[in-house]
N, C-alpha and C. Protein backbone atom coordinates (compact mmCIF):
# COMPACT_ATOMS: atom_id res chain seq x y z
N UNK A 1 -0.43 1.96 -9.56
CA UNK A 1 -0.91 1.90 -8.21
C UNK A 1 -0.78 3.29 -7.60
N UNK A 2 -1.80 3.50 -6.99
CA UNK A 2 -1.74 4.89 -6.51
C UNK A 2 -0.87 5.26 -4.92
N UNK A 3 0.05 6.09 -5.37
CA UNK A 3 0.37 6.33 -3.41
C UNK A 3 -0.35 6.06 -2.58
N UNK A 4 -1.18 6.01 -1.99
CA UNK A 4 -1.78 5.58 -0.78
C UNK A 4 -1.99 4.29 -0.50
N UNK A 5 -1.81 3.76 -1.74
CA UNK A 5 -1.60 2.34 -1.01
C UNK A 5 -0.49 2.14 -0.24
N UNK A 6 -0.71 0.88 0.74
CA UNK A 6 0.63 0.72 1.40
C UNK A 6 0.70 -0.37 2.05
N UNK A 7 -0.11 -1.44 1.78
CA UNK A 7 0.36 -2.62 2.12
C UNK A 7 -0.77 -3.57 1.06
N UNK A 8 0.33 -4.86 0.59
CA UNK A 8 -0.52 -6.10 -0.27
C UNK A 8 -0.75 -7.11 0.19
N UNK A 9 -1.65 -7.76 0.38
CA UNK A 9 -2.21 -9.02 0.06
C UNK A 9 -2.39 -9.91 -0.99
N UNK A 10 -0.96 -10.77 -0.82
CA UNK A 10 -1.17 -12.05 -2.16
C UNK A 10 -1.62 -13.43 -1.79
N UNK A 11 -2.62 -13.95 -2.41
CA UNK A 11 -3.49 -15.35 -2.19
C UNK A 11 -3.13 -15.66 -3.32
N UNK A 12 -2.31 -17.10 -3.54
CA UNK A 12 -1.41 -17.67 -4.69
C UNK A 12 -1.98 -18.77 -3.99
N UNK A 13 -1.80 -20.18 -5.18
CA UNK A 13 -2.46 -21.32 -4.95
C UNK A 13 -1.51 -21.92 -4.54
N UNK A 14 0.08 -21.46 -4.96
CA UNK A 14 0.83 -22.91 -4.25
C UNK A 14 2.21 -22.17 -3.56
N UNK A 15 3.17 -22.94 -3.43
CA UNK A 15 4.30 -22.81 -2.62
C UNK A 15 5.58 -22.07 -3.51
N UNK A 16 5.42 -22.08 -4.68
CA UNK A 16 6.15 -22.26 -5.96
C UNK A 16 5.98 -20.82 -6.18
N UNK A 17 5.03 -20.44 -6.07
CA UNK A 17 4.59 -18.55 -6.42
C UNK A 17 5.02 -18.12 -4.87
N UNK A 18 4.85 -18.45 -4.31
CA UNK A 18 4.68 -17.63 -3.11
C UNK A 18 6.43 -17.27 -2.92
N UNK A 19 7.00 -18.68 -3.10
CA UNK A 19 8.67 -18.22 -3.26
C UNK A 19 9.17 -17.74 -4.34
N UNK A 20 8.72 -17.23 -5.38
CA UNK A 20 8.92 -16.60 -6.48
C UNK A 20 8.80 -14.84 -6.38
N UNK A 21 7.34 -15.05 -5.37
CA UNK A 21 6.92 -13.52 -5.10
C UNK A 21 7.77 -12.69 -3.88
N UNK A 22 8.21 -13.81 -3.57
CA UNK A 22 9.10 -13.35 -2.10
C UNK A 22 10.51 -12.75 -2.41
N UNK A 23 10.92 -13.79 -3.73
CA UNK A 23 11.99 -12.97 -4.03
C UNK A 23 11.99 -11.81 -5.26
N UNK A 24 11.03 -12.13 -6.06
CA UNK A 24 10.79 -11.10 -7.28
C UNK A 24 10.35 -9.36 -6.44
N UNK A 25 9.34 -9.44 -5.28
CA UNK A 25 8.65 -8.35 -4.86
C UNK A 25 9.53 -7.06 -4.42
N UNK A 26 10.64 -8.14 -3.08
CA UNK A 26 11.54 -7.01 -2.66
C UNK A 26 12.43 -5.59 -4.11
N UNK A 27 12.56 -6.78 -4.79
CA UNK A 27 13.04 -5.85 -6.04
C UNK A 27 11.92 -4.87 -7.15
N UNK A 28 10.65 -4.95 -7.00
CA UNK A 28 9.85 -4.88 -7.96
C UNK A 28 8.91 -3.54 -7.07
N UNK A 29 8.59 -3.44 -5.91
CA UNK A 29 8.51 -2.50 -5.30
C UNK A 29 8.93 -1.45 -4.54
N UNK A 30 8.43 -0.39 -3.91
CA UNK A 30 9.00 0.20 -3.18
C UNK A 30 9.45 -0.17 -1.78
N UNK A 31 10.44 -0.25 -1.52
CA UNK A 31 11.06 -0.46 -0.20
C UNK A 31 10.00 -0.10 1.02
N UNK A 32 8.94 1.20 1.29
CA UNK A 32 8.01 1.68 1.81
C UNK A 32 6.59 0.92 1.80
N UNK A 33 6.22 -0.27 0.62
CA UNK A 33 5.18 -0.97 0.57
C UNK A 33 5.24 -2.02 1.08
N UNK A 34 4.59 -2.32 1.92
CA UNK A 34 4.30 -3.76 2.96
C UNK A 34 4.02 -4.73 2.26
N UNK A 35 4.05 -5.58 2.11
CA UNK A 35 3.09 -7.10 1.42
C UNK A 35 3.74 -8.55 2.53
N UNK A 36 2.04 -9.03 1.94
CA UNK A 36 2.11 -10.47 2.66
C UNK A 36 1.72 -11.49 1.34
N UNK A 37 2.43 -12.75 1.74
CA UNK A 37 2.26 -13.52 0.61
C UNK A 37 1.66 -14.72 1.44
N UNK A 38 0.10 -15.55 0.72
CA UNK A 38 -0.26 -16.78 1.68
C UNK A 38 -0.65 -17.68 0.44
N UNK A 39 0.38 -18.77 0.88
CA UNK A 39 -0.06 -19.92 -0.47
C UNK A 39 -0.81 -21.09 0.35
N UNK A 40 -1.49 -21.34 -0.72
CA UNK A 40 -2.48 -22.58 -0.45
C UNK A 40 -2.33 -24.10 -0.94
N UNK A 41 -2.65 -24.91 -1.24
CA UNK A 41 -2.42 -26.47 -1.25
C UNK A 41 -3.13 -26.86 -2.46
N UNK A 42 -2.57 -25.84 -3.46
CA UNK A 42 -3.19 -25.91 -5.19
C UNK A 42 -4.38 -25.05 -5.16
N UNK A 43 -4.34 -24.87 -6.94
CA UNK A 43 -6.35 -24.00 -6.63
C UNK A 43 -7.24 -25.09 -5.85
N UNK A 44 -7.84 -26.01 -6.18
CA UNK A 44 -8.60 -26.24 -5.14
C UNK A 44 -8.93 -26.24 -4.00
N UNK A 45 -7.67 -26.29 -3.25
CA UNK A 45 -7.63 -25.80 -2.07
C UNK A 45 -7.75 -24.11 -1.66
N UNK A 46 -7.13 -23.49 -2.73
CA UNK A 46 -7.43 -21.60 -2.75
C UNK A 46 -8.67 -21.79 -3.06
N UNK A 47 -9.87 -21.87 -4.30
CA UNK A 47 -10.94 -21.55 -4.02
C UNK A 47 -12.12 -22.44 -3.25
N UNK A 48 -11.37 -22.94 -2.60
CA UNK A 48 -12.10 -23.83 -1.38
C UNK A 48 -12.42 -22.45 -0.32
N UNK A 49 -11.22 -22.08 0.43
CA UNK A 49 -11.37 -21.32 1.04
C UNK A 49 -11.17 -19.74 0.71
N UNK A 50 -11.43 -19.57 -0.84
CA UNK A 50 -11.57 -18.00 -0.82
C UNK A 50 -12.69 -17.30 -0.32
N UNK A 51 -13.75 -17.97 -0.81
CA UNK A 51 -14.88 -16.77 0.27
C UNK A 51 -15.04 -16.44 1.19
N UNK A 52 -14.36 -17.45 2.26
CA UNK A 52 -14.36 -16.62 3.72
C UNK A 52 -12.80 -16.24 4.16
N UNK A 53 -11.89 -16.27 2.90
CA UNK A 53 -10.84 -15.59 3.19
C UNK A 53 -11.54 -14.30 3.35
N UNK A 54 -11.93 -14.06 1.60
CA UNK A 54 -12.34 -12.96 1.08
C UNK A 54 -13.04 -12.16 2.22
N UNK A 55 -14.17 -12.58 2.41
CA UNK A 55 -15.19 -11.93 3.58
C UNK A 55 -14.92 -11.72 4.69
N UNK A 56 -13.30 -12.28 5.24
CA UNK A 56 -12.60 -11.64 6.30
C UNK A 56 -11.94 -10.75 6.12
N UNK A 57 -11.37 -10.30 4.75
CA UNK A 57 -10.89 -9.18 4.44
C UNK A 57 -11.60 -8.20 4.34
N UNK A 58 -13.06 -8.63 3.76
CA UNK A 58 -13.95 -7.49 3.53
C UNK A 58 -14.46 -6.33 4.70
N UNK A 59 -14.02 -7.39 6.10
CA UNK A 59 -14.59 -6.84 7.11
C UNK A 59 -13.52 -6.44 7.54
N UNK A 60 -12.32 -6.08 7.70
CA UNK A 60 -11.30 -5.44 8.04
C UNK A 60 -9.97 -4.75 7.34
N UNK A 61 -10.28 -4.67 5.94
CA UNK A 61 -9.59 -4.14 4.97
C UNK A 61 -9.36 -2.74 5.12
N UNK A 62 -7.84 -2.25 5.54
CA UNK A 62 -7.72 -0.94 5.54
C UNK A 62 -7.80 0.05 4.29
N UNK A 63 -8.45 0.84 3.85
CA UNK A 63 -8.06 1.93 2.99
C UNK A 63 -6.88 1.74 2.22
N UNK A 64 -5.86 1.52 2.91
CA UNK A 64 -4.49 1.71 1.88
C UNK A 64 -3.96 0.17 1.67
N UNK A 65 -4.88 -0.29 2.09
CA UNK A 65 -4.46 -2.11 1.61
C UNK A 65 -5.11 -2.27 0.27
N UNK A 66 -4.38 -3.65 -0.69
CA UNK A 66 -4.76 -3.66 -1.33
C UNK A 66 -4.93 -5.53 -1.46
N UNK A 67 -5.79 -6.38 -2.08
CA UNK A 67 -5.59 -7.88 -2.37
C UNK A 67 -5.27 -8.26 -3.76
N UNK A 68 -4.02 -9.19 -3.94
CA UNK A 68 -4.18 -9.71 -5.32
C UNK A 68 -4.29 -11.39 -4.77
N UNK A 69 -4.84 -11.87 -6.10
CA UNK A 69 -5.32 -13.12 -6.32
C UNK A 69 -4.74 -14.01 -7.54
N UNK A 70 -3.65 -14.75 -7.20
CA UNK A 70 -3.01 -15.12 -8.65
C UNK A 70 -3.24 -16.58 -8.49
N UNK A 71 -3.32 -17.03 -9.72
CA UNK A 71 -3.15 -18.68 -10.24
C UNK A 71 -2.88 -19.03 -11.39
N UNK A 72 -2.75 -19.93 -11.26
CA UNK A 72 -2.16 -20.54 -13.08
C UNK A 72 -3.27 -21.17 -13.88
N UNK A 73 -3.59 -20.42 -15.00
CA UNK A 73 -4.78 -21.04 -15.96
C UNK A 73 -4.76 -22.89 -15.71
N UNK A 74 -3.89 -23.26 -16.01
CA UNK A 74 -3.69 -24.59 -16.22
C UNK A 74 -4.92 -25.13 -17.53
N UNK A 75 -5.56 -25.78 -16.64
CA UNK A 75 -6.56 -26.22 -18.38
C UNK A 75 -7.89 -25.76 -17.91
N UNK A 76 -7.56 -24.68 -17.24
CA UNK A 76 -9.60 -23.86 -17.06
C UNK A 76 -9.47 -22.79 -18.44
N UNK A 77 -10.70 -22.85 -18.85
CA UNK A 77 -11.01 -21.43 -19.43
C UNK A 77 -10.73 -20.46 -19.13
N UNK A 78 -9.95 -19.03 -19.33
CA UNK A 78 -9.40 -18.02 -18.72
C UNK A 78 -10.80 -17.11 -18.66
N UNK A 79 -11.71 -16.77 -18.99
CA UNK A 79 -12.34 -16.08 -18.97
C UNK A 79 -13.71 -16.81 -17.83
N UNK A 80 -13.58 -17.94 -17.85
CA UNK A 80 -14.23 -18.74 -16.75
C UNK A 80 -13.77 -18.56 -15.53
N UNK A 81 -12.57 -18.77 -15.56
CA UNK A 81 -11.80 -18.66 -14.53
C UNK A 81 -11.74 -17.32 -13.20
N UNK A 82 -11.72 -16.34 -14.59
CA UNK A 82 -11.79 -14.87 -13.70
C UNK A 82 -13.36 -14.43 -13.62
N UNK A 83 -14.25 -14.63 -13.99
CA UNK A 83 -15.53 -14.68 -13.48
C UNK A 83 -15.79 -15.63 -12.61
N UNK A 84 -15.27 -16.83 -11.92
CA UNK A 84 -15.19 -17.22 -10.74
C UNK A 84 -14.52 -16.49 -9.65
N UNK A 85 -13.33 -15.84 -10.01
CA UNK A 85 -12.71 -15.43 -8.92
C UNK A 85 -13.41 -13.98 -9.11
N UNK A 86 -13.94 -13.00 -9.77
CA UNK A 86 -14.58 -11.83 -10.08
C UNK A 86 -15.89 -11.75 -8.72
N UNK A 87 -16.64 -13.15 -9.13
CA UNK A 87 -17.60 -13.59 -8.27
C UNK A 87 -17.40 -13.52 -6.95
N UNK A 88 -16.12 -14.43 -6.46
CA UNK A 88 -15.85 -14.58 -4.89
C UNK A 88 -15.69 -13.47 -4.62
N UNK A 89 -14.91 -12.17 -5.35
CA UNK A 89 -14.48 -10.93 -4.63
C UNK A 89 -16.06 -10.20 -4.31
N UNK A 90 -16.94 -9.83 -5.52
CA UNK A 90 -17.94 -9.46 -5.29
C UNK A 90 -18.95 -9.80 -4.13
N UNK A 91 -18.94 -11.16 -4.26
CA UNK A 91 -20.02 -11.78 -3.13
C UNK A 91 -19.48 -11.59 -1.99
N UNK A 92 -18.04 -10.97 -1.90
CA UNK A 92 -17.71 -10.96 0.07
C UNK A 92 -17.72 -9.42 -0.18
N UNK A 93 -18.20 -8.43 -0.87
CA UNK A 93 -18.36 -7.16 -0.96
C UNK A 93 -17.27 -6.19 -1.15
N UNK A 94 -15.93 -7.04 -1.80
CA UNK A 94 -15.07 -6.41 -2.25
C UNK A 94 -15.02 -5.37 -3.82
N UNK A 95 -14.41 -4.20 -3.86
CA UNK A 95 -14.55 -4.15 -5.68
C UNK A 95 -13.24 -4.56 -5.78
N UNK A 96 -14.15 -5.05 -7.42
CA UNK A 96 -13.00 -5.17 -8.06
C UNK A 96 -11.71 -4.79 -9.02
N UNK A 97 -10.70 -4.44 -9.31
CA UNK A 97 -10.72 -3.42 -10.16
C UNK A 97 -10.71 -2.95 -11.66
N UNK A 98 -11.30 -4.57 -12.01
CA UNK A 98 -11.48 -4.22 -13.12
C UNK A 98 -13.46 -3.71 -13.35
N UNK A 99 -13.99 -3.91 -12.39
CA UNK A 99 -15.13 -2.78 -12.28
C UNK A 99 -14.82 -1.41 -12.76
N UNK A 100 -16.38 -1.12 -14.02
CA UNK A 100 -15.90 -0.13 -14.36
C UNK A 100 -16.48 0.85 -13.11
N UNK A 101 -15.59 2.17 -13.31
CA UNK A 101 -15.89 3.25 -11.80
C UNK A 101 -15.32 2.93 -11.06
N UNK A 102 -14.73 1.88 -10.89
CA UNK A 102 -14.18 1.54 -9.54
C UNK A 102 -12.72 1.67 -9.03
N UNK A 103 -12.81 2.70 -9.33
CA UNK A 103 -11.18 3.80 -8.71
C UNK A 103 -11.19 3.46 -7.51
N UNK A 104 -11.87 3.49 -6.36
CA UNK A 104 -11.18 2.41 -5.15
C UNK A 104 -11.36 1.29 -4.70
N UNK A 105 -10.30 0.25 -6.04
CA UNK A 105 -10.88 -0.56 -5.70
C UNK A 105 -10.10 -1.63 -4.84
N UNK A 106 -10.02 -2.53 -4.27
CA UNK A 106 -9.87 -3.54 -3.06
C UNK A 106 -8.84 -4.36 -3.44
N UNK A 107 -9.59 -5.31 -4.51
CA UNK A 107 -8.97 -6.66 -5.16
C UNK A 107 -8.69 -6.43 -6.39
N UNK A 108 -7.58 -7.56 -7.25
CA UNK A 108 -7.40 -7.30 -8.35
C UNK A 108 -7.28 -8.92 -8.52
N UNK A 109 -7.91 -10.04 -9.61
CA UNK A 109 -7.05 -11.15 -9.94
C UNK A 109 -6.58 -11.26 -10.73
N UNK A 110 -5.46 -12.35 -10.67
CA UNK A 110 -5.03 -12.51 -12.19
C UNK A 110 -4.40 -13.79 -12.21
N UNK A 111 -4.42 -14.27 -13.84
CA UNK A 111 -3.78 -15.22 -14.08
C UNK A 111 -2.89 -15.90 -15.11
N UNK A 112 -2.10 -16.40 -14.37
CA UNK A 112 -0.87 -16.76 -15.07
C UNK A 112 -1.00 -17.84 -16.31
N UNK A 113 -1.50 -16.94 -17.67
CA UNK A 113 -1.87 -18.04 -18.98
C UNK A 113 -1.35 -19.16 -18.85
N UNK A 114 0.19 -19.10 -18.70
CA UNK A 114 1.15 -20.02 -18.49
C UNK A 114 1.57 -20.50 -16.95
N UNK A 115 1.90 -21.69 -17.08
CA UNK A 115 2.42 -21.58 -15.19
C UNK A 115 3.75 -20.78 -14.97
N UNK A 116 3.94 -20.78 -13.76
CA UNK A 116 4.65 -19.89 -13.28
C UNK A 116 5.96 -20.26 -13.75
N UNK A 117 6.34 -21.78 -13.83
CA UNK A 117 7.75 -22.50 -14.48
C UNK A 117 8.09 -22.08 -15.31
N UNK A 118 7.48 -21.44 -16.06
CA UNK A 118 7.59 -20.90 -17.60
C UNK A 118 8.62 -19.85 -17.06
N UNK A 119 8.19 -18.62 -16.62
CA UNK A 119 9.04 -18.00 -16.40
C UNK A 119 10.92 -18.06 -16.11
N UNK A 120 11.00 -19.73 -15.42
CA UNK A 120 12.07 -19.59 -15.03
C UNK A 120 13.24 -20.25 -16.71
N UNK A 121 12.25 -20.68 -16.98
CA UNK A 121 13.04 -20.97 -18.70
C UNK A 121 14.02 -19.66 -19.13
N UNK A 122 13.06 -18.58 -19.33
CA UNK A 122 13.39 -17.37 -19.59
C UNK A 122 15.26 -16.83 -19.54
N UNK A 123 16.01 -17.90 -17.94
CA UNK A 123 16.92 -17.12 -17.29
C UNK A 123 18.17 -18.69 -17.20
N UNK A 124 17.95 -19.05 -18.35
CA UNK A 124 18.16 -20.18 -18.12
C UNK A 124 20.29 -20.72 -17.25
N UNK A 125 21.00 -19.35 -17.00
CA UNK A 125 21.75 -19.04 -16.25
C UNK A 125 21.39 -19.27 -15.18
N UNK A 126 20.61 -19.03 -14.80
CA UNK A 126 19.67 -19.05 -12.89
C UNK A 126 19.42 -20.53 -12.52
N UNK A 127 18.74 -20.59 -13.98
CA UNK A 127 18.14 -22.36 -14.02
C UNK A 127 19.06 -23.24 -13.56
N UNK A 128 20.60 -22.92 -14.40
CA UNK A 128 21.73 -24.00 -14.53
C UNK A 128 22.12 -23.57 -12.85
N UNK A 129 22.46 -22.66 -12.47
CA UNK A 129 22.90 -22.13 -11.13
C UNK A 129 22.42 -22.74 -9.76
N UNK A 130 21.17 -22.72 -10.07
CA UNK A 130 20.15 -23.19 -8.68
C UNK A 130 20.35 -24.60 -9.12
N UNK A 131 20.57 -25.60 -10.54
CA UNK A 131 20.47 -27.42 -10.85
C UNK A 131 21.67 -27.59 -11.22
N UNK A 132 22.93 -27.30 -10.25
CA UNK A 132 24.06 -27.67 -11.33
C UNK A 132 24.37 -29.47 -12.30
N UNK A 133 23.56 -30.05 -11.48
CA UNK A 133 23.84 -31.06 -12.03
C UNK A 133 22.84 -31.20 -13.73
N UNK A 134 22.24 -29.97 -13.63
CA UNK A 134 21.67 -30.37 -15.16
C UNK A 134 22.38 -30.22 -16.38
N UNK A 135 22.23 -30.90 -17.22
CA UNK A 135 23.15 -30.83 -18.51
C UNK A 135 23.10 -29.55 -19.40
N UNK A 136 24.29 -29.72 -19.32
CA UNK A 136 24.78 -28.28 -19.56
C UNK A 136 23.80 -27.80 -21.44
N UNK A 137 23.86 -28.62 -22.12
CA UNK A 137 23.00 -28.15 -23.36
C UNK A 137 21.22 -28.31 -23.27
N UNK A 138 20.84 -28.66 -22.27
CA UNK A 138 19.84 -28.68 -22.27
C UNK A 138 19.23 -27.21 -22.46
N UNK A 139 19.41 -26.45 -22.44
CA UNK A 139 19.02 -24.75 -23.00
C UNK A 139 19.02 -24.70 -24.62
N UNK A 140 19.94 -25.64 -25.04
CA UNK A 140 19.72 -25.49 -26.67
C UNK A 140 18.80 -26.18 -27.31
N UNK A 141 17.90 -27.55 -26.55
CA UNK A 141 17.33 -28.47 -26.78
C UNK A 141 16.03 -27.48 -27.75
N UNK A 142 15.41 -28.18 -28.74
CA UNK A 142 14.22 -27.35 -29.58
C UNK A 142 13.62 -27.07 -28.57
N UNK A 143 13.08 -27.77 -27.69
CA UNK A 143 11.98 -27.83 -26.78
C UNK A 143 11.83 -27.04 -25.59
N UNK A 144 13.18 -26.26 -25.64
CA UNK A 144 13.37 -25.60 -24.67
C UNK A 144 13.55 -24.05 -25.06
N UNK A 145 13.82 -23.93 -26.16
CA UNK A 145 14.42 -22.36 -26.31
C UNK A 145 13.51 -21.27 -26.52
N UNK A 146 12.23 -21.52 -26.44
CA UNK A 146 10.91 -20.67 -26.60
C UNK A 146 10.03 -20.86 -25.48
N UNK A 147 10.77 -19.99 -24.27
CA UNK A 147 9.58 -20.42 -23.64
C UNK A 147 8.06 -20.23 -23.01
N UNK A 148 8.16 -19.23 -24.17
CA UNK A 148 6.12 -19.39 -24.28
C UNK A 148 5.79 -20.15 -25.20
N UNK A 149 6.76 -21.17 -26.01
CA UNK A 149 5.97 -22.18 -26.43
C UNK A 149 5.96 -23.44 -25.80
N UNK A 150 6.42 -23.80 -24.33
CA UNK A 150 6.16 -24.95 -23.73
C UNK A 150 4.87 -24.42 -22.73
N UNK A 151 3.82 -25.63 -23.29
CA UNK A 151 2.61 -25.50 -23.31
C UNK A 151 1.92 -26.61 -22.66
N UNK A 152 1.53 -26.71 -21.50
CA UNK A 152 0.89 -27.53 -20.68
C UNK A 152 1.73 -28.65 -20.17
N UNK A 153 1.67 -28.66 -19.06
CA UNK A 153 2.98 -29.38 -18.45
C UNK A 153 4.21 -28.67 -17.65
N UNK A 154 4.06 -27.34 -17.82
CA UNK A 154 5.42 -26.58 -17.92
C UNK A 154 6.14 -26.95 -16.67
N UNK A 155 5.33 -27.49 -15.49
CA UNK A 155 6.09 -27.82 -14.57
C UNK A 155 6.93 -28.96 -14.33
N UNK A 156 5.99 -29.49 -14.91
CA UNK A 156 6.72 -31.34 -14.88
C UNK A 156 7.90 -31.22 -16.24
N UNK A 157 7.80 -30.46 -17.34
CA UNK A 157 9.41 -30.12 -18.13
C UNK A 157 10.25 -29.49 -17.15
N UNK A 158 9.66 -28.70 -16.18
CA UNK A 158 11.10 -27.86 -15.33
C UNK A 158 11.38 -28.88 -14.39
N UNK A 159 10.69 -29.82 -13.90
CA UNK A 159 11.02 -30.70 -12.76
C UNK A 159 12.38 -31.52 -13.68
């Protein structure tokens, strides 16, 4: 990211990222970069109303702002997926940055192959910390100790 940026825009589909990003960001950026995080009521509800999110940004987007766009593959096509959201940025006259040439560019999306739960497998200290009542070997379980191999569902295994 280039210095001049200086403030983000995150459009996440649910409640679950948005408190993930709230606490992952403060640590992951510079103390000097602004960001806002706005979750929505699942993807359908995010690309319900992305285009005239989008097209309100388009019309007041500062120079040193920047938008990301995250969601969880779940069972869309990934390459479907980001040519939908590629689309919404374009059609409200944003670039994008994976446009080639497009060194200034606006928006960026992306998406999470896996859901976001996945991640918290990873730390599974944190896991036990934040659920004390969960059983204590459940970290050794097969089903658990790889977790980029829990594969569709990942939320309803972390629930």
């Amino acid at each position: 990211m280039t210095a001049s940026v200086a403030h983000l825009e995150f459009l996440v589909e649910d409640r679950s990222m948005e408190v993930f990003l709230r606490s992952l960001l403060p640590r992951w950026l510079p103390a000097e970069l602004t960001w806002s995080v706005h979750a929505y009521q699942g993807k359908p509800d995010l690309f319900q109303r992305l285009p005239d999110r989008l097209r309100g940004f388009a019309n007041y987007l500062p120079d040193n702002s920047r938008i990301v766009v995250l969601v969880d593959c779940d069972d869309d096509e990934c390459v479907s997926l980001r040519r939908k959201m590629d689309a919404a940025a374009t059609n409200a006259g944003l670039r994008i940055r994976s446009a080639e040439n497009s060194r200034e560019w606006q928006i960026v999306n992306r998406i999470a192959v896996e859901e976001l739960e996945a991640w918290y497998f990873g730390e599974w200290q944190a896991v036990c910390q934040a659920f004390p009542r969960l059983p204590s070997h459940l970290p050794k379980k097969a089903s658990f100790r790889d977790p980029d191999a829990i594969r569709g569902g990942t939320w309803e295994a972390f629930e």
